[in-house]
C-alpha atoms as a PDB file:
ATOM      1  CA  UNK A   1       2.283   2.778  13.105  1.00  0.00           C
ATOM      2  CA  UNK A   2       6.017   3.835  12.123  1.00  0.00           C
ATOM      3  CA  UNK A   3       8.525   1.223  11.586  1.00  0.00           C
ATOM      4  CA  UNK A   4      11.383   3.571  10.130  1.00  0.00           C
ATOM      5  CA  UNK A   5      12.876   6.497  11.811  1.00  0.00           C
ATOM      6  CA  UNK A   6      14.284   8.064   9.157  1.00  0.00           C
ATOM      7  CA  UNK A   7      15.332  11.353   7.774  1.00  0.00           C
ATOM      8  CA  UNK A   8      13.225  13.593   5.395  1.00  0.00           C
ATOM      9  CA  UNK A   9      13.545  13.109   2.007  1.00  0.00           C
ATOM     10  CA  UNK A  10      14.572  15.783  -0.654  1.00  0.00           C
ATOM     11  CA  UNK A  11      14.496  15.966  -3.718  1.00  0.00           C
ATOM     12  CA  UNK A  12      18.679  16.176  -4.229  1.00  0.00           C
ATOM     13  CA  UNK A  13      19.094  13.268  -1.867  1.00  0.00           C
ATOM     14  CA  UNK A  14      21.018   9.791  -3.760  1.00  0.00           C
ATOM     15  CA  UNK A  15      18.042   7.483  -4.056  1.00  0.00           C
ATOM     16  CA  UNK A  16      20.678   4.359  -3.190  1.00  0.00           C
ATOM     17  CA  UNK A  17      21.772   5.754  -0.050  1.00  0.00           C
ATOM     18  CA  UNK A  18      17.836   6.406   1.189  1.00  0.00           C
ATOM     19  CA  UNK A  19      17.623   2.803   0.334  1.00  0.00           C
ATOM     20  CA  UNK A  20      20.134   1.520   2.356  1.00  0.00           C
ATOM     21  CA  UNK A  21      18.816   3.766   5.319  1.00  0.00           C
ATOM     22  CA  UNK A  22      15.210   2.232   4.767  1.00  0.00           C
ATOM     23  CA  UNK A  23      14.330  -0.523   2.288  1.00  0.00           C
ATOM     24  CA  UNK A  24      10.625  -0.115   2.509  1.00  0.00           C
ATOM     25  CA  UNK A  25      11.572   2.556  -0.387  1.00  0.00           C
ATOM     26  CA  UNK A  26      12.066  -0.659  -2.729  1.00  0.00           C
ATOM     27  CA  UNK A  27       8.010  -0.790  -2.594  1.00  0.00           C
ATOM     28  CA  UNK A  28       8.061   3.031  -3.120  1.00  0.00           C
ATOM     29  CA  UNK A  29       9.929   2.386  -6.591  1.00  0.00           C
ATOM     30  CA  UNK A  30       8.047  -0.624  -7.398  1.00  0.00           C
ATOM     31  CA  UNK A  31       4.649   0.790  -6.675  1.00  0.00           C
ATOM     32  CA  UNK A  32       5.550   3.881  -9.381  1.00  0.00           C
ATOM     33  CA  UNK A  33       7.167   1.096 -11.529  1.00  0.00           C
ATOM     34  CA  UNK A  34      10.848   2.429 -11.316  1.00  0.00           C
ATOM     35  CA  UNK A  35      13.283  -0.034 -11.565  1.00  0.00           C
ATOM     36  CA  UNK A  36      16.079  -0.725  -8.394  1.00  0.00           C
ATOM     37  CA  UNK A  37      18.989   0.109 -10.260  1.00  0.00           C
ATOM     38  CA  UNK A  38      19.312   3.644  -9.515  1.00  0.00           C
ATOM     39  CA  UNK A  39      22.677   3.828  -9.821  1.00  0.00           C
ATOM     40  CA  UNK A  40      24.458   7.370  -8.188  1.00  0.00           C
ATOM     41  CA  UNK A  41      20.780   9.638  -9.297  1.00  0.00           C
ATOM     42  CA  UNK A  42      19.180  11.176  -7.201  1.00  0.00           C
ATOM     43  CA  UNK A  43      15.550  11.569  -6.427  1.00  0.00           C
ATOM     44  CA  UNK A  44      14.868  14.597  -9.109  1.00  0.00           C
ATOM     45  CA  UNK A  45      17.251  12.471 -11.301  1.00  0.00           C
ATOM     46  CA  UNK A  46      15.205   9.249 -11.034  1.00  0.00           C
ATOM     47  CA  UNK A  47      11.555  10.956 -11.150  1.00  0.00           C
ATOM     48  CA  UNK A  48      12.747  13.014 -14.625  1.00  0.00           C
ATOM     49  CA  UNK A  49      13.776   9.951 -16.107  1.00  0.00           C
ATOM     50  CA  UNK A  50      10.669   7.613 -15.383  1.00  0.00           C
ATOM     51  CA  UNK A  51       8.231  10.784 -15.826  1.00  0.00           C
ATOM     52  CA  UNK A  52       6.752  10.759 -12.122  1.00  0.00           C
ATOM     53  CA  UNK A  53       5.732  13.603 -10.242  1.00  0.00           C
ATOM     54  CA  UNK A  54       9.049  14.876  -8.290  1.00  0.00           C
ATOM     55  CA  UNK A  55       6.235  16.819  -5.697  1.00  0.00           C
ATOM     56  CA  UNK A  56       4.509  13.617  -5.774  1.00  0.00           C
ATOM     57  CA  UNK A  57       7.263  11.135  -5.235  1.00  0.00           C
ATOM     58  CA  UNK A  58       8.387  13.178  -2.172  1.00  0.00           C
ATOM     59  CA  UNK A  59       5.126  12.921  -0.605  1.00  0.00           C
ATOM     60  CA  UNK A  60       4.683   9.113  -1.576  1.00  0.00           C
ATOM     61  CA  UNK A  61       8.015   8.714   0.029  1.00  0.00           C
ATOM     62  CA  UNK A  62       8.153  10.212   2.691  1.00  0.00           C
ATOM     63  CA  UNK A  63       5.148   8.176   3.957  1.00  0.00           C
ATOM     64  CA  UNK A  64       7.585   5.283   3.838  1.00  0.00           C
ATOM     65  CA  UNK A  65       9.824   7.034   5.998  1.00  0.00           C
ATOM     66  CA  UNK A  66       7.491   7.935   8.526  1.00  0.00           C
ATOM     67  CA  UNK A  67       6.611  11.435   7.748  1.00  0.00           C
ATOM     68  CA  UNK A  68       2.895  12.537   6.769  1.00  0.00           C
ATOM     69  CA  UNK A  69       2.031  16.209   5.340  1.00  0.00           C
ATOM     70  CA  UNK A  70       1.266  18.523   7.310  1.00  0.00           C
ATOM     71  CA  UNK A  71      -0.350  20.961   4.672  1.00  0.00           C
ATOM     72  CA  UNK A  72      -3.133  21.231   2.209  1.00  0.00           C
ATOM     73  CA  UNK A  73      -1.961  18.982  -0.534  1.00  0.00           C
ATOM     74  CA  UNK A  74      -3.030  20.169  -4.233  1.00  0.00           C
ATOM     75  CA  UNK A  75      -2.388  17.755  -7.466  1.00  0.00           C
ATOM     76  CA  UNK A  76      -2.813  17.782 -10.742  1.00  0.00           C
ATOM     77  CA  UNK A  77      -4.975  15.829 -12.922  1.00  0.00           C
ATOM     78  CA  UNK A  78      -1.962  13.689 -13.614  1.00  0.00           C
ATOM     79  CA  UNK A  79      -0.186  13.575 -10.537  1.00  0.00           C
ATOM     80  CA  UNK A  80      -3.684  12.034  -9.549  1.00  0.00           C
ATOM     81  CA  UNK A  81      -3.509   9.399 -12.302  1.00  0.00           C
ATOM     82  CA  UNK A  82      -0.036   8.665 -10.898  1.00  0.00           C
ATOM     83  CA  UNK A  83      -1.541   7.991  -7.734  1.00  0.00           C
ATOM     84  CA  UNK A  84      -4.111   5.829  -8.854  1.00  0.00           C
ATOM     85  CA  UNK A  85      -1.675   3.535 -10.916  1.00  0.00           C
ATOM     86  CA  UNK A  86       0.255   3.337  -7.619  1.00  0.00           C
ATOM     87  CA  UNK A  87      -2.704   2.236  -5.399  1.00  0.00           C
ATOM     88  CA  UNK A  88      -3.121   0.191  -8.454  1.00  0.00           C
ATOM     89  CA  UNK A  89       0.214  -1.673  -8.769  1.00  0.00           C
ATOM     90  CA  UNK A  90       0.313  -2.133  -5.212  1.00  0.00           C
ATOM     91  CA  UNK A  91      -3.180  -4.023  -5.436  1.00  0.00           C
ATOM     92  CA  UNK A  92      -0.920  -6.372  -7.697  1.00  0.00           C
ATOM     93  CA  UNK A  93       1.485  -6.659  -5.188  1.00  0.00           C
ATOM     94  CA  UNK A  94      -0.882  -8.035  -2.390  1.00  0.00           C
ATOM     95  CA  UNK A  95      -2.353 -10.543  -4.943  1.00  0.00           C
ATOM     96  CA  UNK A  96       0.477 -11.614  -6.717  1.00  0.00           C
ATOM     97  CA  UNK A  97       3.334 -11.200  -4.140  1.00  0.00           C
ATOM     98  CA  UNK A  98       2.757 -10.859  -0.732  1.00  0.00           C
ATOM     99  CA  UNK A  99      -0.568 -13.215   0.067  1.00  0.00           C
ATOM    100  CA  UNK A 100       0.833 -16.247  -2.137  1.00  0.00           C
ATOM    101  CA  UNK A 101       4.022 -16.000  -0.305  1.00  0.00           C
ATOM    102  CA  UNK A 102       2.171 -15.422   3.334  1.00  0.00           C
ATOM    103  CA  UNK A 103      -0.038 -18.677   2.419  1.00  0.00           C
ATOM    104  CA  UNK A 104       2.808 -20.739   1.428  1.00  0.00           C
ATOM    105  CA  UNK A 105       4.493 -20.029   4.830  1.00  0.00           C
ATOM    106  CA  UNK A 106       1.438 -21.197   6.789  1.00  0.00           C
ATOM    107  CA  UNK A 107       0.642 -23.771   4.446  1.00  0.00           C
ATOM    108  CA  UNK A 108       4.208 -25.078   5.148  1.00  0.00           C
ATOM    109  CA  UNK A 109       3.395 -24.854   8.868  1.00  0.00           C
ATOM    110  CA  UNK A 110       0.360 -26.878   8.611  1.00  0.00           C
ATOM    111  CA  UNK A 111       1.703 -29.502   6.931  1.00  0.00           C
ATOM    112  CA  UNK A 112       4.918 -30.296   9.466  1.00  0.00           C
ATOM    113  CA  UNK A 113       2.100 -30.002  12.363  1.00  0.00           C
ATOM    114  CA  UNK A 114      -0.703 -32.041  13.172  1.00  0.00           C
ATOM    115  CA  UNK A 115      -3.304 -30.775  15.101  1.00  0.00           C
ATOM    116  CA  UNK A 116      -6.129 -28.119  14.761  1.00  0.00           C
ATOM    117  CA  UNK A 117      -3.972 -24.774  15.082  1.00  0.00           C
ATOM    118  CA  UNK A 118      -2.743 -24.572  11.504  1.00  0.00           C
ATOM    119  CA  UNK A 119      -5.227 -25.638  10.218  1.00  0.00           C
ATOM    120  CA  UNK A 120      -7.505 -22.729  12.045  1.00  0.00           C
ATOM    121  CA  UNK A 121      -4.686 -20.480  11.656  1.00  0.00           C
ATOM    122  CA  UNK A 122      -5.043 -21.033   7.559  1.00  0.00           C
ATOM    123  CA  UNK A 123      -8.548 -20.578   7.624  1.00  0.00           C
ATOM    124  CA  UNK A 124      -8.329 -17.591   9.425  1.00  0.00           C
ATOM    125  CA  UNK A 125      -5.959 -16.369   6.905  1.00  0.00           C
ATOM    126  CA  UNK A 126      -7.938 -16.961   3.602  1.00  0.00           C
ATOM    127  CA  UNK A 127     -10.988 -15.947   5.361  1.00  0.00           C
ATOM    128  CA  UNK A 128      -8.848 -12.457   6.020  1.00  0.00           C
ATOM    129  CA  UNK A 129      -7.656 -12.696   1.895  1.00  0.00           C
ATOM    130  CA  UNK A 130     -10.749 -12.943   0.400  1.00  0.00           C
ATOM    131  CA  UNK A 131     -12.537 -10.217   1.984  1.00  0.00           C
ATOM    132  CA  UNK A 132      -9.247  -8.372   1.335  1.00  0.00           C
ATOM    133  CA  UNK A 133      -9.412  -9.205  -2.265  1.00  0.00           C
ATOM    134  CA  UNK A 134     -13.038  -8.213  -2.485  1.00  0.00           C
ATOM    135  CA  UNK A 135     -11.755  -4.402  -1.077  1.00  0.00           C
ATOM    136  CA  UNK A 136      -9.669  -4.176  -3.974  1.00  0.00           C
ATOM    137  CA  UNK A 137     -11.812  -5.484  -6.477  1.00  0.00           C
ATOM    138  CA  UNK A 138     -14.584  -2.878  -5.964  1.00  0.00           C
ATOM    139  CA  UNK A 139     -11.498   0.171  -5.529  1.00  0.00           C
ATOM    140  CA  UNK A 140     -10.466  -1.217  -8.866  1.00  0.00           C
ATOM    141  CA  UNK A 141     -14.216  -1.222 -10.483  1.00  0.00           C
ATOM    142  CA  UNK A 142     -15.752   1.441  -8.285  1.00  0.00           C
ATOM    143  CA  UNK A 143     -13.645   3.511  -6.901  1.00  0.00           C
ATOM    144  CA  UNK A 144     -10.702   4.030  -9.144  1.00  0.00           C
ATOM    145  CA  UNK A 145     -12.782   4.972 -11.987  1.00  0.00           C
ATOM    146  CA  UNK A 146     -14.842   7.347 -10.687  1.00  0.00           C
ATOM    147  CA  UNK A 147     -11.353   9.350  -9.284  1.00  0.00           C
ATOM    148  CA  UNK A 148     -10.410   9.241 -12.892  1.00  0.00           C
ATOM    149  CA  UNK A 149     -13.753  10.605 -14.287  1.00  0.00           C
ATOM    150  CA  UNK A 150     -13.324  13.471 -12.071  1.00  0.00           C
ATOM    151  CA  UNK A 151     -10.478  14.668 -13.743  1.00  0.00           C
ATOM    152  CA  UNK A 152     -11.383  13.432 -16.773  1.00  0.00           C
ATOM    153  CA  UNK A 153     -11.660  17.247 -18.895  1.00  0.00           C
ATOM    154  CA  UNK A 154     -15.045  15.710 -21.266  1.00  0.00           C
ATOM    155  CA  UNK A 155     -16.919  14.332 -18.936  1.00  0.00           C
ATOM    156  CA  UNK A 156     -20.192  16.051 -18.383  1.00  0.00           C
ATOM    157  CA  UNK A 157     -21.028  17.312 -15.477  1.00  0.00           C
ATOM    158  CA  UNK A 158     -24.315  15.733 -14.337  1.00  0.00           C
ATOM    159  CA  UNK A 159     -24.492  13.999 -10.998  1.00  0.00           C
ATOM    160  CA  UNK A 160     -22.552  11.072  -9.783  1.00  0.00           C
ATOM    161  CA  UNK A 161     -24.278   8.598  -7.887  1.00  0.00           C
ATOM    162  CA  UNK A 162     -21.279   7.372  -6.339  1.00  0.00           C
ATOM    163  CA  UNK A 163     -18.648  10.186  -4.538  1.00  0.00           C
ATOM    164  CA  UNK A 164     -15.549  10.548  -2.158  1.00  0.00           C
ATOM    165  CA  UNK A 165     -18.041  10.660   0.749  1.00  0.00           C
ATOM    166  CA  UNK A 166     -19.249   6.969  -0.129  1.00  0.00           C
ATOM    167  CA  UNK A 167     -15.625   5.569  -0.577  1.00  0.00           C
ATOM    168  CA  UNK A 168     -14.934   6.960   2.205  1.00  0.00           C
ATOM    169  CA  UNK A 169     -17.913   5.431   4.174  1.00  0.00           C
ATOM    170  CA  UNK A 170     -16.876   1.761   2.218  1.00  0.00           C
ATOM    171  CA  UNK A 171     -13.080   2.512   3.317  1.00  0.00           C
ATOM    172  CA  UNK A 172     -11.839  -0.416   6.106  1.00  0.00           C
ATOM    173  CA  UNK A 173      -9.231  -1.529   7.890  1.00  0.00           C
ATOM    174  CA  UNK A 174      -7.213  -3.826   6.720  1.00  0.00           C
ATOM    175  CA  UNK A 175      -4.548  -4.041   8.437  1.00  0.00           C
ATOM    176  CA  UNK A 176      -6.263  -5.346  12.095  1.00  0.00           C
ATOM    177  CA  UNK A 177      -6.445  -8.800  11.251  1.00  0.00           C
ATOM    178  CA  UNK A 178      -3.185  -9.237   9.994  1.00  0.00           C
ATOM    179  CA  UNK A 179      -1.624  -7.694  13.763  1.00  0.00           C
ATOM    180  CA  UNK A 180      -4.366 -10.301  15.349  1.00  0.00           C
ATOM    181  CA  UNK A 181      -2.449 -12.913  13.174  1.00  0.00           C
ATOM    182  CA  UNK A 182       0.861 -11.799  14.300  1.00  0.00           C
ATOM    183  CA  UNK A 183      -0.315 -12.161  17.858  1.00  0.00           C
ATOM    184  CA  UNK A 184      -0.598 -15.419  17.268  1.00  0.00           C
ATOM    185  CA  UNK A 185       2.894 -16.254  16.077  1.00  0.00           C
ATOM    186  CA  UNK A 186       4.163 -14.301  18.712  1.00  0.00           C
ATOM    187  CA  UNK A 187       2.018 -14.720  21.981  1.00  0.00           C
ATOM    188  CA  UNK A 188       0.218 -18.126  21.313  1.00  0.00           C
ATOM    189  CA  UNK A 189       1.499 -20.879  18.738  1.00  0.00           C
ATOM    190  CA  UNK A 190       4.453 -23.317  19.302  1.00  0.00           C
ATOM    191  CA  UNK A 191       6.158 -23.963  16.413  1.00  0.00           C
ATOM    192  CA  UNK A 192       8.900 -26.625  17.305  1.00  0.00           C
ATOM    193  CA  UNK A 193      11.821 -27.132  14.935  1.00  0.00           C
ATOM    194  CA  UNK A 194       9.955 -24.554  12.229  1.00  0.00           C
ATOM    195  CA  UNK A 195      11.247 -21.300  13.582  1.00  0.00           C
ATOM    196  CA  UNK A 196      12.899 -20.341  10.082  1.00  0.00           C
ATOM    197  CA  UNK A 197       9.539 -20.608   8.655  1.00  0.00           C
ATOM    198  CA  UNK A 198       7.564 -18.527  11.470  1.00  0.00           C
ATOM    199  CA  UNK A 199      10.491 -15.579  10.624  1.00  0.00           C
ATOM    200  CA  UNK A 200       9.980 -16.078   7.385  1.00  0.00           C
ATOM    201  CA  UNK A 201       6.082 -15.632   7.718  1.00  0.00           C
ATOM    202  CA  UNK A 202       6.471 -12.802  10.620  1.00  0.00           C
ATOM    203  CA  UNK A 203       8.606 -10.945   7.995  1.00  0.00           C
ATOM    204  CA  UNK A 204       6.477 -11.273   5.443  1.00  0.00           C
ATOM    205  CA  UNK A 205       3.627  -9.804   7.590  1.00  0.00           C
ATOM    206  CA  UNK A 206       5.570  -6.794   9.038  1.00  0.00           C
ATOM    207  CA  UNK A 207       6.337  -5.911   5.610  1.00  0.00           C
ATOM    208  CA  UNK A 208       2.448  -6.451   4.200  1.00  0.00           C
ATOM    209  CA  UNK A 209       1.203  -4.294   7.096  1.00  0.00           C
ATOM    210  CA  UNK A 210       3.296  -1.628   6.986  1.00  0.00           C
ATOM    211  CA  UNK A 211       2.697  -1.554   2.953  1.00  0.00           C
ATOM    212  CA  UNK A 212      -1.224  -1.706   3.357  1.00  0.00           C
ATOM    213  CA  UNK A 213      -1.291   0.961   6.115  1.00  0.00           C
ATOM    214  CA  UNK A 214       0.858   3.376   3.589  1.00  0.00           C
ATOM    215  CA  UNK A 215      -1.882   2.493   0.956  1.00  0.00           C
ATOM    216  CA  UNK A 216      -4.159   3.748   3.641  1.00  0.00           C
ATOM    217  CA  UNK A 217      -2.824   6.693   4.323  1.00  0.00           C
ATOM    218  CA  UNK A 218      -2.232   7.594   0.610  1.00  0.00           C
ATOM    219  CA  UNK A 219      -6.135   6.678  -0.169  1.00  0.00           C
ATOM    220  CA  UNK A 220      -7.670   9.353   2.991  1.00  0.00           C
ATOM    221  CA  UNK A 221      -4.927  11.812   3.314  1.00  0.00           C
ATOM    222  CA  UNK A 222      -4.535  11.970  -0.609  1.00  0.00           C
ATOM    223  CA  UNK A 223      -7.200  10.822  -3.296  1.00  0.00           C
ATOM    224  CA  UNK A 224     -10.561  11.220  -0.902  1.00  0.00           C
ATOM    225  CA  UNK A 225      -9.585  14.939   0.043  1.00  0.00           C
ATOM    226  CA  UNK A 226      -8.927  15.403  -3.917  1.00  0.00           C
ATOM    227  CA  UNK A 227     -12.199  13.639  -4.622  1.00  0.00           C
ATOM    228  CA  UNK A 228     -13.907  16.130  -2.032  1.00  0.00           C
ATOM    229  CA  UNK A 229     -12.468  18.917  -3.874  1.00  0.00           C
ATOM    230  CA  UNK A 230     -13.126  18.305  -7.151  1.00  0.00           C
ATOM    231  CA  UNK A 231     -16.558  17.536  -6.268  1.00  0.00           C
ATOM    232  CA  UNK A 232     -16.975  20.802  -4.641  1.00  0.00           C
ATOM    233  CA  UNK A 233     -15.939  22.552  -7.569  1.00  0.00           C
ATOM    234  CA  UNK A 234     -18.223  20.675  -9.752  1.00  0.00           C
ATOM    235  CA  UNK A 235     -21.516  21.537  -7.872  1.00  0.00           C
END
C-alpha cells in the first residue's frame, strides 16, 4: 500500500514544505507529539527542539512517504522508548479521533436511510472496533511493557514468558476489514442525496488505513526485530 509518491526525506529538508508535498506527515508530528507550527525549521531543527531521535524521525517519516529501510536498523534504548510512545499516541488517535469520527459518519448515514444496509453496515463497523480496540489494549498491557523491560538496564535477567516471537505470532491485520468496508461505499451502497457524508466517511477511512498500516510496518520492521535482538543477547 503507498498512497504518497514522494521524495526522500533528509534531515536539512523545511519540515513545512514536506508538509505541503504530503500531509500524512501531520500524523508523523502528532504521533511524536510535535506541534504543526514548524515555522521555516527544518527536520534536524524540529527533532533538537522537541528531543526526538533525528535517525529515528527520518525513518518514522519516511514510512509516511512511502519509503521503507532497506538496512539493518539498530536503536537505542531510548530511541526505542520513542517508538513505543509513538505506537502509543497513535493508539489514542484510533480511539479518540479517527473511530468516533468514522462512527458518526455512518451513524449519520443510518439515520437519513431506512432499510437494513446501515444498519448492517454499523454493525459491521463496531464489530471491526472492538476487536480493534482489544489489539491495542493487550499491545498496551502486554506488549509494550515487555519492549520496555528489555531495555530496561535493572531488570534481571531470568526468563520471560512472553517474547518478540509471541507478539509476533498475536500480530493481525487490521487494516482488511476496513478496505472490505470501503468496498462497500464504493462498489455496493447507494447513498442518495448523502454523498458529502460518504466523502466524508471514505476520507476518513483512507486516512485510518494508511495510518494503521504505517503502525504496522513500524511494529515488524522496527520493535519485533529489536525485541529479537535484545533477546538474543540476553540468552
Amino acid at each position: 500500500m503507498q498512497y504518497t509518491q514522494n521524495i526522500k526525506i533528509k534531515r536539512e529538508m523545511k519540515m513545512l514544505g514536506l508538509i505541503e508535498e504530503n500531509q500524512f506527515l501531520l500524523l508523523t508530528l502528532q504521533h511524536f507529539g510535535i506541534d504543526f507550527a514548524v515555522g521555516d525549521k527544518s527536520v534536524s531543527q524540529i527533532c533538537s527542539e522537541n528531543g526526538i531521535s533525528e535517525d529515528l524521525f527520518l525513518i518514522v517519516a519516511n514510512l509516511y512517504n512511502g519509503y521503507n529501510p532497506k538496512e539493518t536498523l539498530s536503536f537505542s534504548p531510548e530511541e526505542i522508548r520513542q517508538i513505543i510512545t509513538f505506537l502509543k499516541n497513535s493508539h489514542d488517535y484510533y480511539r479518540y479521533d479517527k473511530y468516533p469520527e468514522i462512527s458518526s459518519y455512518i451513524r449519520q448515514l443510518q439515520e437519513n436511510h431506512t432499510g437494513k444496509t446501515f444498519l448492517l453496515l454499523e454493525k459491521f463497523f463496531n464489530e471491526y472496533f472492538n476487536e480493534v480496540m482489544d489489539h491495542f489494549t493487550y499491545e498496551d498491557k502486554v506488549a509494550f511493557p515487555y519492549f520496555l523491560e528489555l531495555i530496561d538496564e535493572d531488570k534481571d535477567n531470568s526468563p520471560s514468558p512472553y517474547s518478540a516471537h509471541e507478539y509476533l505470532d498475536h500480530h493481525t491485520d487490521i487494516e482488511i476489514a476496513l478496505g472490505d468496508l470501503k468496498s462497500l461505499l464504493l462498489k455496493h451502497i447507494n447513498v442518495n442525496g448523502d454523498l458529502a457524508v460518504r466523502r466524508k466517511l471514505l476520507f476518513s477511512l483512507f486516512e485510518l488505513e494508511f495510518d494503521l498500516h504505517v503502525h504496522s510496518l513500524i511494529e515488524e520492521n522496527i520493535l519485533i526485530p529489536v525485541g529479537y535482538n535484545i533477546e538474543k543477547s540476553i540468552e
